[in-house]
Structures are given as structure tokens and as C-alpha cells.
PDB file of N, CA and C in Angstrom:
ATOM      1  N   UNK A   1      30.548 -40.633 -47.365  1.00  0.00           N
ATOM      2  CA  UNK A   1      29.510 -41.107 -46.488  1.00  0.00           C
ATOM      3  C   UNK A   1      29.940 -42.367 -45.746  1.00  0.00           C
ATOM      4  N   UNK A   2      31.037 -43.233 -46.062  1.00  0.00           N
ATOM      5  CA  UNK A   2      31.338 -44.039 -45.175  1.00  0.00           C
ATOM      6  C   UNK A   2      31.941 -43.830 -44.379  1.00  0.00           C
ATOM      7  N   UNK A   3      32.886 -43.175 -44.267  1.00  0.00           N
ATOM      8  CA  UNK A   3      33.484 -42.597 -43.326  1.00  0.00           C
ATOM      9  C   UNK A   3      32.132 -42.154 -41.725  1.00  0.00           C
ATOM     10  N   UNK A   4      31.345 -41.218 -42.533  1.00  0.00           N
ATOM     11  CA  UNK A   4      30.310 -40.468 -41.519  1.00  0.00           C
ATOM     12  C   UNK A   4      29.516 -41.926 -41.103  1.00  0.00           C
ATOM     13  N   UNK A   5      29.260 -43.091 -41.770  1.00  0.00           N
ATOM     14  CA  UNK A   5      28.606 -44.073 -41.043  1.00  0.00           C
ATOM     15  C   UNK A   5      29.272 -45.012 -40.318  1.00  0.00           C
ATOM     16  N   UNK A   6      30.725 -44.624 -40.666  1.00  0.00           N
ATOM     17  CA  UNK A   6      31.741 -45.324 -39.607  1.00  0.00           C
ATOM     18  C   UNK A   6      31.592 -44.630 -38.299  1.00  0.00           C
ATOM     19  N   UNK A   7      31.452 -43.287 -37.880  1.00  0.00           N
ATOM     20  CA  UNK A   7      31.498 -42.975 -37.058  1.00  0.00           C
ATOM     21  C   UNK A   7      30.551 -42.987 -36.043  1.00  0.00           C
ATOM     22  N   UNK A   8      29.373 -43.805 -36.444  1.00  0.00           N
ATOM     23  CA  UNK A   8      28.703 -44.126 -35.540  1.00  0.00           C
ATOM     24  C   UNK A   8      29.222 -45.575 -34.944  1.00  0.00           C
ATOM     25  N   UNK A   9      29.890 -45.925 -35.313  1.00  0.00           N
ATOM     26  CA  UNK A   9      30.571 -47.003 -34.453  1.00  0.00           C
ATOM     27  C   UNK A   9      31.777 -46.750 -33.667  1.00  0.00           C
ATOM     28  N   UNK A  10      31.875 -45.022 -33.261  1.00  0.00           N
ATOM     29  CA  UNK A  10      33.085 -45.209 -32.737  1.00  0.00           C
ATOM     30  C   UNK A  10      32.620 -45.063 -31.181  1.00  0.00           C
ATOM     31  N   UNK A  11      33.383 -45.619 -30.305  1.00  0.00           N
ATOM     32  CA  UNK A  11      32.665 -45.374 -29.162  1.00  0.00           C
ATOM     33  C   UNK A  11      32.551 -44.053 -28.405  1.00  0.00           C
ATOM     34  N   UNK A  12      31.511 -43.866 -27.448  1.00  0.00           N
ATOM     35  CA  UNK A  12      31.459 -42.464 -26.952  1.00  0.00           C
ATOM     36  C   UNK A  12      32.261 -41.722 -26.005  1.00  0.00           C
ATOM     37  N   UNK A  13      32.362 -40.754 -26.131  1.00  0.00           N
ATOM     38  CA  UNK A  13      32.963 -40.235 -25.528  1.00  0.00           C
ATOM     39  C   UNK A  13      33.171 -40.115 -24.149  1.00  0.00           C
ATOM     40  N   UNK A  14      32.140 -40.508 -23.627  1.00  0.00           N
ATOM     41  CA  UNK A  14      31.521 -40.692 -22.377  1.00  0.00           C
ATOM     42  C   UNK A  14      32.675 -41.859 -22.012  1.00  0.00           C
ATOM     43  N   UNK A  15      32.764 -42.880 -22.781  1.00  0.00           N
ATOM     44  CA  UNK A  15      33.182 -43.997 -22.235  1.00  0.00           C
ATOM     45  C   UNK A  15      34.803 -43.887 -22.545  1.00  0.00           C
ATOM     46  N   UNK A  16      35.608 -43.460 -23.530  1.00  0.00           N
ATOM     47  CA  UNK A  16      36.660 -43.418 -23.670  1.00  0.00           C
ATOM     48  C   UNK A  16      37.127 -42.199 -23.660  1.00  0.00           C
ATOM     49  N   UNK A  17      38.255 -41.875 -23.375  1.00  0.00           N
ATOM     50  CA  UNK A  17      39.193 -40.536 -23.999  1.00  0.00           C
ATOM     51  C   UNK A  17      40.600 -41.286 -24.690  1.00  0.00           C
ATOM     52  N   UNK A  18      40.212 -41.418 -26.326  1.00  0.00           N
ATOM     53  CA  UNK A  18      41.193 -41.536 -26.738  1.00  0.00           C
ATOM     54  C   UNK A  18      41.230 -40.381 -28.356  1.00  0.00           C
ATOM     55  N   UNK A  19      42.351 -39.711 -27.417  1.00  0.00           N
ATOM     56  CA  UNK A  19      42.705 -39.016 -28.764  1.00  0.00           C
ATOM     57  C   UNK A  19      42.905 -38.473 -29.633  1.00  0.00           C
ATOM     58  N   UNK A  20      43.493 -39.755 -30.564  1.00  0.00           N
ATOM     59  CA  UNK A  20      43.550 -40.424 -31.972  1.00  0.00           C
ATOM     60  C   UNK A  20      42.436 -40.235 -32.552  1.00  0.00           C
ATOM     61  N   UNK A  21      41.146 -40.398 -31.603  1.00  0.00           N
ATOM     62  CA  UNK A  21      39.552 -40.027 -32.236  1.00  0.00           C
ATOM     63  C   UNK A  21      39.256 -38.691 -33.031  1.00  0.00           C
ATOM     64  N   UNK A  22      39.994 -37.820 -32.090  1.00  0.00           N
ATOM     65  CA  UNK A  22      39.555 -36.518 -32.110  1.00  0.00           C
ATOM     66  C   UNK A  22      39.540 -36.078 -33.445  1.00  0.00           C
ATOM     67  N   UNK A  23      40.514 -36.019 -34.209  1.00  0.00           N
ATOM     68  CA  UNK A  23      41.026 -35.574 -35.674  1.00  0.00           C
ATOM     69  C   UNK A  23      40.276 -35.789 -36.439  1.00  0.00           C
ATOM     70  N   UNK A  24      39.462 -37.530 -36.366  1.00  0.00           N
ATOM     71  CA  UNK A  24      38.559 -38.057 -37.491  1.00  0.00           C
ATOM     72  C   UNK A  24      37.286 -37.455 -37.254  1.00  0.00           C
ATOM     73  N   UNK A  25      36.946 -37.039 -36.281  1.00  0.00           N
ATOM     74  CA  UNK A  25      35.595 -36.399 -35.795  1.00  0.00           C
ATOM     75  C   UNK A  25      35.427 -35.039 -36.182  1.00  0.00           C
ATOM     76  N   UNK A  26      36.259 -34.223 -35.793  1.00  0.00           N
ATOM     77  CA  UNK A  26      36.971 -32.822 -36.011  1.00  0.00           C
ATOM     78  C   UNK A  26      36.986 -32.413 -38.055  1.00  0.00           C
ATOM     79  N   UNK A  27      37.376 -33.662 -38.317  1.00  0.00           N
ATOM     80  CA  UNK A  27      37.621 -33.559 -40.071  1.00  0.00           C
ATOM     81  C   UNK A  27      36.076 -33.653 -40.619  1.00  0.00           C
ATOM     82  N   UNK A  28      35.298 -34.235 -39.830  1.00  0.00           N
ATOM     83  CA  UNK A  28      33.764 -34.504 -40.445  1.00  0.00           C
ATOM     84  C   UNK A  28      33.358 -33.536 -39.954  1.00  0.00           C
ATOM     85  N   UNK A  29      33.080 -32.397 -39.479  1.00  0.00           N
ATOM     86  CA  UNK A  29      32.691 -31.251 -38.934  1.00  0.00           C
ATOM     87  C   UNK A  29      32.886 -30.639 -40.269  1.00  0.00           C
ATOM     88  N   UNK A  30      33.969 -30.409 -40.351  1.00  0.00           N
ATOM     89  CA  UNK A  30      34.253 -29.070 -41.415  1.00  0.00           C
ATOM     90  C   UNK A  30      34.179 -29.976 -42.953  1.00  0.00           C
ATOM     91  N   UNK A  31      34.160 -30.944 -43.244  1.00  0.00           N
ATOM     92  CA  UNK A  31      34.104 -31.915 -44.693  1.00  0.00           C
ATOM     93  C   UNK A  31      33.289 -32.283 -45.134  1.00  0.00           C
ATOM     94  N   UNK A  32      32.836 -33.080 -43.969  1.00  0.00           N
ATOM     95  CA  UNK A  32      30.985 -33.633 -44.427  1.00  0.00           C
ATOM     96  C   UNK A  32      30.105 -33.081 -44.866  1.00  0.00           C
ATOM     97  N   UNK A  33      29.385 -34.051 -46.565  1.00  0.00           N
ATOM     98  CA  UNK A  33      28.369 -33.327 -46.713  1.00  0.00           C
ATOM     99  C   UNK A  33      26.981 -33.615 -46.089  1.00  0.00           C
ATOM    100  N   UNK A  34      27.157 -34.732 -45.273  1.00  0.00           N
ATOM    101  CA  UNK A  34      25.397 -34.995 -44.608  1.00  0.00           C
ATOM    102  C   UNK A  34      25.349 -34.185 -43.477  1.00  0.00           C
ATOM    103  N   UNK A  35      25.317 -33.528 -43.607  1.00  0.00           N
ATOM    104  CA  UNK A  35      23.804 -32.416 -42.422  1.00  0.00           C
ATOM    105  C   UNK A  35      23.964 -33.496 -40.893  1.00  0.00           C
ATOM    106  N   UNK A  36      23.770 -34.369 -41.047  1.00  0.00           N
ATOM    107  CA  UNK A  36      23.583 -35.554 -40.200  1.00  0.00           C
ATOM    108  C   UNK A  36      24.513 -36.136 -39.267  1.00  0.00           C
ATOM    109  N   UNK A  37      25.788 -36.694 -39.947  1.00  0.00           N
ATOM    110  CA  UNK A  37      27.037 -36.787 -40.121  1.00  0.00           C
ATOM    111  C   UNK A  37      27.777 -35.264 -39.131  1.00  0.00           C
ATOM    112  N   UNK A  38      27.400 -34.077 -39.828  1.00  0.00           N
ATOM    113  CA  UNK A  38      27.900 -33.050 -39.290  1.00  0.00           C
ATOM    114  C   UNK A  38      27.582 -32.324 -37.692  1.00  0.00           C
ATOM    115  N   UNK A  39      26.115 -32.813 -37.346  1.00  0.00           N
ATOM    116  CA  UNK A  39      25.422 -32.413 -36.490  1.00  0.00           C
ATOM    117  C   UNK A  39      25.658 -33.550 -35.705  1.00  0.00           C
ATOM    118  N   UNK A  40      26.688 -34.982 -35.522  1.00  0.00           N
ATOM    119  CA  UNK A  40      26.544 -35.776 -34.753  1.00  0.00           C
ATOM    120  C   UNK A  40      28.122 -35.595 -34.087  1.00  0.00           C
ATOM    121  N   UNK A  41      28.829 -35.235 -35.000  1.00  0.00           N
ATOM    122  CA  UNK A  41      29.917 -35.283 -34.735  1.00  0.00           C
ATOM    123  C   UNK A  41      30.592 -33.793 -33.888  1.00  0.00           C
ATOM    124  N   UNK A  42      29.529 -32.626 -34.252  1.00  0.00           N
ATOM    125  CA  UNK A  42      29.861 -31.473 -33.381  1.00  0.00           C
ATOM    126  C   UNK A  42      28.981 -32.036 -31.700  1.00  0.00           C
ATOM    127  N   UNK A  43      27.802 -32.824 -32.030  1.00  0.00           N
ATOM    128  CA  UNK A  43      27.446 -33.125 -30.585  1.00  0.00           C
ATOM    129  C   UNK A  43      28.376 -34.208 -29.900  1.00  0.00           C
ATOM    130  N   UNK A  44      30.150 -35.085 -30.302  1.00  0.00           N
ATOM    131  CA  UNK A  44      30.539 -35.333 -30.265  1.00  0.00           C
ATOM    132  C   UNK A  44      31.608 -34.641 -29.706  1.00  0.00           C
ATOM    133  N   UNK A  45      32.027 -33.416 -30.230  1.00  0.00           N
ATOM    134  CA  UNK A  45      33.244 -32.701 -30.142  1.00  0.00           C
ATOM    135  C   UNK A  45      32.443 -31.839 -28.397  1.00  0.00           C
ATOM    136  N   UNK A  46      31.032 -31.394 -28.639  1.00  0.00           N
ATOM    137  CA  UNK A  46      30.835 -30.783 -27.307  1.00  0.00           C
ATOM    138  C   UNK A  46      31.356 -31.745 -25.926  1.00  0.00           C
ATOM    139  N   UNK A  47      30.773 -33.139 -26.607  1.00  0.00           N
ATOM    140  CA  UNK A  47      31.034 -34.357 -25.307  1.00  0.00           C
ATOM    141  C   UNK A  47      32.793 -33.974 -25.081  1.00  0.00           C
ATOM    142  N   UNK A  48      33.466 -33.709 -26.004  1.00  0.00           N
ATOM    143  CA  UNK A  48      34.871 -33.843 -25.553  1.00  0.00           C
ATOM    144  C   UNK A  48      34.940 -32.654 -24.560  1.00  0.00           C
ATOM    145  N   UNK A  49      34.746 -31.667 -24.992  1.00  0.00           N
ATOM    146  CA  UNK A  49      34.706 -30.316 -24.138  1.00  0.00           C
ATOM    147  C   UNK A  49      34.313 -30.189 -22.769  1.00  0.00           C
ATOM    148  N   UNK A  50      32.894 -31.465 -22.320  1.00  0.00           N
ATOM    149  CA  UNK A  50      32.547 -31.290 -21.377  1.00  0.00           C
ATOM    150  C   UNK A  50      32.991 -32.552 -20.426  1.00  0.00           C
ATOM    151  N   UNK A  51      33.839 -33.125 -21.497  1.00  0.00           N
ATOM    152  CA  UNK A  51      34.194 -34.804 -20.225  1.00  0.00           C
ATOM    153  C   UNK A  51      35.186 -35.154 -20.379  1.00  0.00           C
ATOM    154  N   UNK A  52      36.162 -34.809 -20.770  1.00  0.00           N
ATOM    155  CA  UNK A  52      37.699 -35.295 -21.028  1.00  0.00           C
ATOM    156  C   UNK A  52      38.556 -33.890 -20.209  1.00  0.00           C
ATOM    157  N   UNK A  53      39.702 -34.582 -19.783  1.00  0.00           N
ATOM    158  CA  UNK A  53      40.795 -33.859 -19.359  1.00  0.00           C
ATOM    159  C   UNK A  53      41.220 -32.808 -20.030  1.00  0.00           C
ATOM    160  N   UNK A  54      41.519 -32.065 -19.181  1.00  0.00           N
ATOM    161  CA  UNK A  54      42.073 -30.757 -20.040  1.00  0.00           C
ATOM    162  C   UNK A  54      43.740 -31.047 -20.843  1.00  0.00           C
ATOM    163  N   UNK A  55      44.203 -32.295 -20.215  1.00  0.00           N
ATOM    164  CA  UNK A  55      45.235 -32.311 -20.935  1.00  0.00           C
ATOM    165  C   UNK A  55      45.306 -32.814 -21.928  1.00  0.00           C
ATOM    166  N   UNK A  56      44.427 -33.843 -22.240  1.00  0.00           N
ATOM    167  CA  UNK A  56      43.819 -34.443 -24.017  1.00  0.00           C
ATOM    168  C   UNK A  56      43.277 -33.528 -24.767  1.00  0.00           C
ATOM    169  N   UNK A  57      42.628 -32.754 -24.606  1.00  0.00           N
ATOM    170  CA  UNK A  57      41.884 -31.708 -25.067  1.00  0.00           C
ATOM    171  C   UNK A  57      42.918 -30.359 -25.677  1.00  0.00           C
ATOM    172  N   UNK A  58      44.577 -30.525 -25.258  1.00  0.00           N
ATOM    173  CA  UNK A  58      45.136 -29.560 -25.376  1.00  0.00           C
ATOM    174  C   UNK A  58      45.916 -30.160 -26.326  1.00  0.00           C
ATOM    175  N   UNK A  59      45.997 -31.306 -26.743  1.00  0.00           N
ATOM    176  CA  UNK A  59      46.936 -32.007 -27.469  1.00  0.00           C
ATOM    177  C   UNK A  59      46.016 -31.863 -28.993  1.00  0.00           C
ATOM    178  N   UNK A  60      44.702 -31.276 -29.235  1.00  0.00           N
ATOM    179  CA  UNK A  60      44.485 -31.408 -30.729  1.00  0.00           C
ATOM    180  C   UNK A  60      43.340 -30.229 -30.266  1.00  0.00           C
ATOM    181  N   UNK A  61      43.831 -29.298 -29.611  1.00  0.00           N
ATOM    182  CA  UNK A  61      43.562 -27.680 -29.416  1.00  0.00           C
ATOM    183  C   UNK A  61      43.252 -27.346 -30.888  1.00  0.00           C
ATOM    184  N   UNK A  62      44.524 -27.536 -31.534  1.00  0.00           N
ATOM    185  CA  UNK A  62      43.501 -26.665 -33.297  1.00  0.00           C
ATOM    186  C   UNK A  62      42.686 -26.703 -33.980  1.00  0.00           C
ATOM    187  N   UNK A  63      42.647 -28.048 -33.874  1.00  0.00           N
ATOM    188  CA  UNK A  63      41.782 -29.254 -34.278  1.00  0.00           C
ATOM    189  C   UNK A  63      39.642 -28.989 -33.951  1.00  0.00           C
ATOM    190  N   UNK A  64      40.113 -29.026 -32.629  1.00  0.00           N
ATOM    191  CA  UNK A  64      38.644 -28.659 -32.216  1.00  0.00           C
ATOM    192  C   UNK A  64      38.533 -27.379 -32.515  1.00  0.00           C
ATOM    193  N   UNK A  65      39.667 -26.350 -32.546  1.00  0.00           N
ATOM    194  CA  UNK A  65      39.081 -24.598 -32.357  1.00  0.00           C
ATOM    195  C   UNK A  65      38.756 -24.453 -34.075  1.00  0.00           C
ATOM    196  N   UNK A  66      39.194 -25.439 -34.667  1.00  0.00           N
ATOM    197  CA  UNK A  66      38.924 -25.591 -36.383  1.00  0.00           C
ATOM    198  C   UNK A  66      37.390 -26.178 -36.488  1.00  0.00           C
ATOM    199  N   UNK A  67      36.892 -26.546 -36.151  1.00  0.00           N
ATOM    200  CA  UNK A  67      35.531 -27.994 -35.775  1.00  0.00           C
ATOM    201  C   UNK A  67      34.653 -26.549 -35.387  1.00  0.00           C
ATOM    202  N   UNK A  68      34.990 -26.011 -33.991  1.00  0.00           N
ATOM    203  CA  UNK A  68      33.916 -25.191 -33.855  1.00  0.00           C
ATOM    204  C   UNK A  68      33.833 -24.138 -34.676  1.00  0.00           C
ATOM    205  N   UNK A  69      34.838 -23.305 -35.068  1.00  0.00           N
ATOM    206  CA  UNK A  69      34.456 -22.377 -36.489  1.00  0.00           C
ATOM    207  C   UNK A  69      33.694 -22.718 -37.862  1.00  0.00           C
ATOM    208  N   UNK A  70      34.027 -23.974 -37.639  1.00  0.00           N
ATOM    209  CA  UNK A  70      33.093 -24.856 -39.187  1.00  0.00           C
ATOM    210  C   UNK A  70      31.804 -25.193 -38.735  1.00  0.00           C
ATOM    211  N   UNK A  71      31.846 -25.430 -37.298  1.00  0.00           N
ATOM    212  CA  UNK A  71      30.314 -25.526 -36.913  1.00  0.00           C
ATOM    213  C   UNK A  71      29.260 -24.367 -36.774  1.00  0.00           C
ATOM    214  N   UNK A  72      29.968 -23.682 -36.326  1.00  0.00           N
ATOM    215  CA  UNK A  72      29.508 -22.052 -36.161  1.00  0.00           C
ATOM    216  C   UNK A  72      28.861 -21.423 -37.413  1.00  0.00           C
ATOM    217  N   UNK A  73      29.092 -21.761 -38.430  1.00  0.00           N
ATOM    218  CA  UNK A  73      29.143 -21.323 -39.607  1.00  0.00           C
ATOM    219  C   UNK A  73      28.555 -22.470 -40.724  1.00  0.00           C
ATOM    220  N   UNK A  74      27.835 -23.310 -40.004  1.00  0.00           N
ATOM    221  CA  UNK A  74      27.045 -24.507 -41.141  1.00  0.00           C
ATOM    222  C   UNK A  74      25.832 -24.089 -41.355  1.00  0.00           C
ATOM    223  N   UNK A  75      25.008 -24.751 -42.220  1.00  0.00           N
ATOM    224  CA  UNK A  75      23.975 -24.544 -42.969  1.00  0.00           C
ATOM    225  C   UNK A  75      23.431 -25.191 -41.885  1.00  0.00           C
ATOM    226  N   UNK A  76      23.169 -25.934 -41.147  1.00  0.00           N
ATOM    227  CA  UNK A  76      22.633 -26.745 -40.495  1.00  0.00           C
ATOM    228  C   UNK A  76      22.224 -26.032 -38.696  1.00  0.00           C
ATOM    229  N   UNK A  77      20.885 -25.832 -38.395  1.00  0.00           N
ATOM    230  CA  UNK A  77      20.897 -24.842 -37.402  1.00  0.00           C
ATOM    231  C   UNK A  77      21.380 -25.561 -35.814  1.00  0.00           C
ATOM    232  N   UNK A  78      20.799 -26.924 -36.268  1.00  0.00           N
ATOM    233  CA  UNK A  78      20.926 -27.682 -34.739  1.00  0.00           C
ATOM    234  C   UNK A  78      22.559 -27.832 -35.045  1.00  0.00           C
ATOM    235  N   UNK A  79      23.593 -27.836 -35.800  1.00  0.00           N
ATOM    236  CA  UNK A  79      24.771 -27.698 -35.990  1.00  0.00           C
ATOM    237  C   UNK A  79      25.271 -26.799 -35.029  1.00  0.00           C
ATOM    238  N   UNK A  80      25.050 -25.102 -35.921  1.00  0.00           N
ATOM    239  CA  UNK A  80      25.393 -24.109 -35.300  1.00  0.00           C
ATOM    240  C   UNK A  80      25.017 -23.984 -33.721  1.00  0.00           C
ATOM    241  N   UNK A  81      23.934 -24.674 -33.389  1.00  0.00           N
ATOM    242  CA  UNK A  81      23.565 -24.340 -31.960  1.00  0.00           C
ATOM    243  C   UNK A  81      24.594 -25.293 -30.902  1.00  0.00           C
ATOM    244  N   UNK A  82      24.788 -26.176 -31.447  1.00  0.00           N
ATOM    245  CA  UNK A  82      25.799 -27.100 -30.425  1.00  0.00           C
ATOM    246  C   UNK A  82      27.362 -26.764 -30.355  1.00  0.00           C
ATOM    247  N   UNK A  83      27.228 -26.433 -31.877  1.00  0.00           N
ATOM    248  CA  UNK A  83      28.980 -25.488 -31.834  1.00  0.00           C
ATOM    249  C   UNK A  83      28.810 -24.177 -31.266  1.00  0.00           C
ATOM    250  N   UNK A  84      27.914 -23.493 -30.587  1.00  0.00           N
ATOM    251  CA  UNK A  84      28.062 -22.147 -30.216  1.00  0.00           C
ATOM    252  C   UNK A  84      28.018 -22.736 -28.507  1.00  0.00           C
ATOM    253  N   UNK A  85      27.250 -23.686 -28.289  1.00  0.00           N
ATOM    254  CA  UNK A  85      27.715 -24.714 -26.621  1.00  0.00           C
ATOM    255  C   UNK A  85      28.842 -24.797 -26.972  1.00  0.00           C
ATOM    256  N   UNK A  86      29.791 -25.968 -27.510  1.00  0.00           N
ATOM    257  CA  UNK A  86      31.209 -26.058 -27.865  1.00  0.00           C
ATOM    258  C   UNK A  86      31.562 -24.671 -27.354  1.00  0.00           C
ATOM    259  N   UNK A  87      31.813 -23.390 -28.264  1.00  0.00           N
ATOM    260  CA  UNK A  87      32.398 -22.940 -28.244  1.00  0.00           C
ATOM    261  C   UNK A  87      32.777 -22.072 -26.657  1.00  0.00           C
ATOM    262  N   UNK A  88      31.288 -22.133 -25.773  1.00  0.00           N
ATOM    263  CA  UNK A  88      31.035 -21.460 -24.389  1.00  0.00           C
ATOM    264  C   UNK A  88      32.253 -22.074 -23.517  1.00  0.00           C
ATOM    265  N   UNK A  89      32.016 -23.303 -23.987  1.00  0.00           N
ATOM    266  CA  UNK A  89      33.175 -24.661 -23.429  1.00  0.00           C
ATOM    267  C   UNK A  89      34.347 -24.237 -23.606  1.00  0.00           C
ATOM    268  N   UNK A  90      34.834 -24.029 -24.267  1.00  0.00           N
ATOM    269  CA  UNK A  90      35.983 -23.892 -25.066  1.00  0.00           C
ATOM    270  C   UNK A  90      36.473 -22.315 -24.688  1.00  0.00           C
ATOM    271  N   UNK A  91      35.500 -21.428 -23.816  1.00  0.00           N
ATOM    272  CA  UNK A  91      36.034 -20.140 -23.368  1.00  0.00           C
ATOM    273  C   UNK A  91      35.904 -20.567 -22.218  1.00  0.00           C
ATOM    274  N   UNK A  92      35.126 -21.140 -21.411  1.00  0.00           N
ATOM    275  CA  UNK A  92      35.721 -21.574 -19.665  1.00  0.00           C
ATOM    276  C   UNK A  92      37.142 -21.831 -19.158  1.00  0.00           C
ATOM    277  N   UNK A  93      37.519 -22.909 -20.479  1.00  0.00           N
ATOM    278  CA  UNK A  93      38.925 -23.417 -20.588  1.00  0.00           C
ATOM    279  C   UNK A  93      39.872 -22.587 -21.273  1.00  0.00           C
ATOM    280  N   UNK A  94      39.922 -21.771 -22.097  1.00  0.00           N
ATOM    281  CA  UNK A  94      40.606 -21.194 -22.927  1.00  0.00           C
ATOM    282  C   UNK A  94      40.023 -19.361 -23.334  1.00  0.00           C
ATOM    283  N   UNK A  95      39.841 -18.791 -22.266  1.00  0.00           N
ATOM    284  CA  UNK A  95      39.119 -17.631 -22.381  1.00  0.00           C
ATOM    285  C   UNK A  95      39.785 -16.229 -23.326  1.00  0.00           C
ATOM    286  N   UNK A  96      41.204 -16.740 -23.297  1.00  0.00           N
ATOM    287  CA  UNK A  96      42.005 -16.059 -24.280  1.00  0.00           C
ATOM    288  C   UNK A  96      42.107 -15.880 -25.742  1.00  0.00           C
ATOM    289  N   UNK A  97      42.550 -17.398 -25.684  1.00  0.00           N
ATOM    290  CA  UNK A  97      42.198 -17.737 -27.210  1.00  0.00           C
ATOM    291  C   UNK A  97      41.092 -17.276 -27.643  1.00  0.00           C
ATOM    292  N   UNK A  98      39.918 -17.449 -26.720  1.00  0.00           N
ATOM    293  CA  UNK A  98      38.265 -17.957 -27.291  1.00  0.00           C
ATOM    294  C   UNK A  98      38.024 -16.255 -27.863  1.00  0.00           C
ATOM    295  N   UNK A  99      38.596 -14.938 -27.768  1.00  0.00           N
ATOM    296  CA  UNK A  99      38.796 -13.846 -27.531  1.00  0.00           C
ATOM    297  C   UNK A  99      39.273 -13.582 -29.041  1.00  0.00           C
ATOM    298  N   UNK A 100      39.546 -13.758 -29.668  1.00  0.00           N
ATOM    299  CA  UNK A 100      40.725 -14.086 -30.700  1.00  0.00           C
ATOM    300  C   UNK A 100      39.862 -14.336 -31.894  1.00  0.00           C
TER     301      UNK A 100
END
């Protein structure tokens, strides 16, 4: 849980593209046990999908396509509903893979 209350201090996505972020955000998706924690950080991973470069976004490609399968698949419904946005995202850009 510290970790998940660290991450409300990380800044938004909106305002930065770094990253180094991505991984720690991406790991609380599929790890975390707060419901909370999990549902902030997939509405996190959508922000990446819809506002960062496609070339940051390709550098931790597994990463997120790992995040949205764990989101897809949580107990948590407002979870699943933002990872199934994610994932729409994630076939605009990647319609192949997203196929797969």
C-alpha cells in the first residue's frame, strides 16, 4: 500500500511523458491489492494511450499490453471498464497486435 499511495504523488500524465513512470504504474495494475490503487493507475495507463507519443509508448509496449490484460480481467468493474478504453486505444495504434 505504500507504494499505491506513492503514486498519487506522481505527476500526471497530462503534464509529463516520462517513461521510467510507466513500469511502476503498469506493476500496480496487475499487483495491487486496493481496488483503488488499481482503478487509478489503469485511469493512468489510459492517459498514456491517449497523450503521449507513439514513440514512448513503444518503448514499454509489453508493459502496458500486460496492464491492460490485468485490467480487463479485475474484480473491480470501473477497472475493467477503463482497461477495455485502454485497450480501444491500444488497437487504433497497434491494430495487429490488439488482434492477437
Amino acid at each position: 500500500m505504500i507504494v499505491g499511495s506513492a503514486l498519487l504523488n506522481i505527476p500526471s500524465p497530462q503534464c509529463t511523458q516520462y517513461s521510467k513512470m510507466v513500469p511502476v504504474i503498469c506493476d500496480q495494475v496487475t499487483k495491487s491489492k486496493s481496488a483503488m490503487c488499481r482503478r487509478r493507475c489503469a485511469e493512468y495507463v489510459e492517459l498514456i494511450w491517449k497523450l503521449w507519443e507513439l514513440s514512448l509508448i513503444t518503448k514499454n509496449l509489453s508493459t502496458l499490453e500486460a496492464s491492460i490484460k490485468s485490467g480487463v480481467n479485475d474484480a473491480d468493474s470501473d477497472t475493467r471498464t477503463i482497461s477495455r478504453q485502454s485497450f480501444w486505444l491500444y488497437h487504433e495504434h497497434f491494430p495487429k497486435n490488439a488482434e492477437k
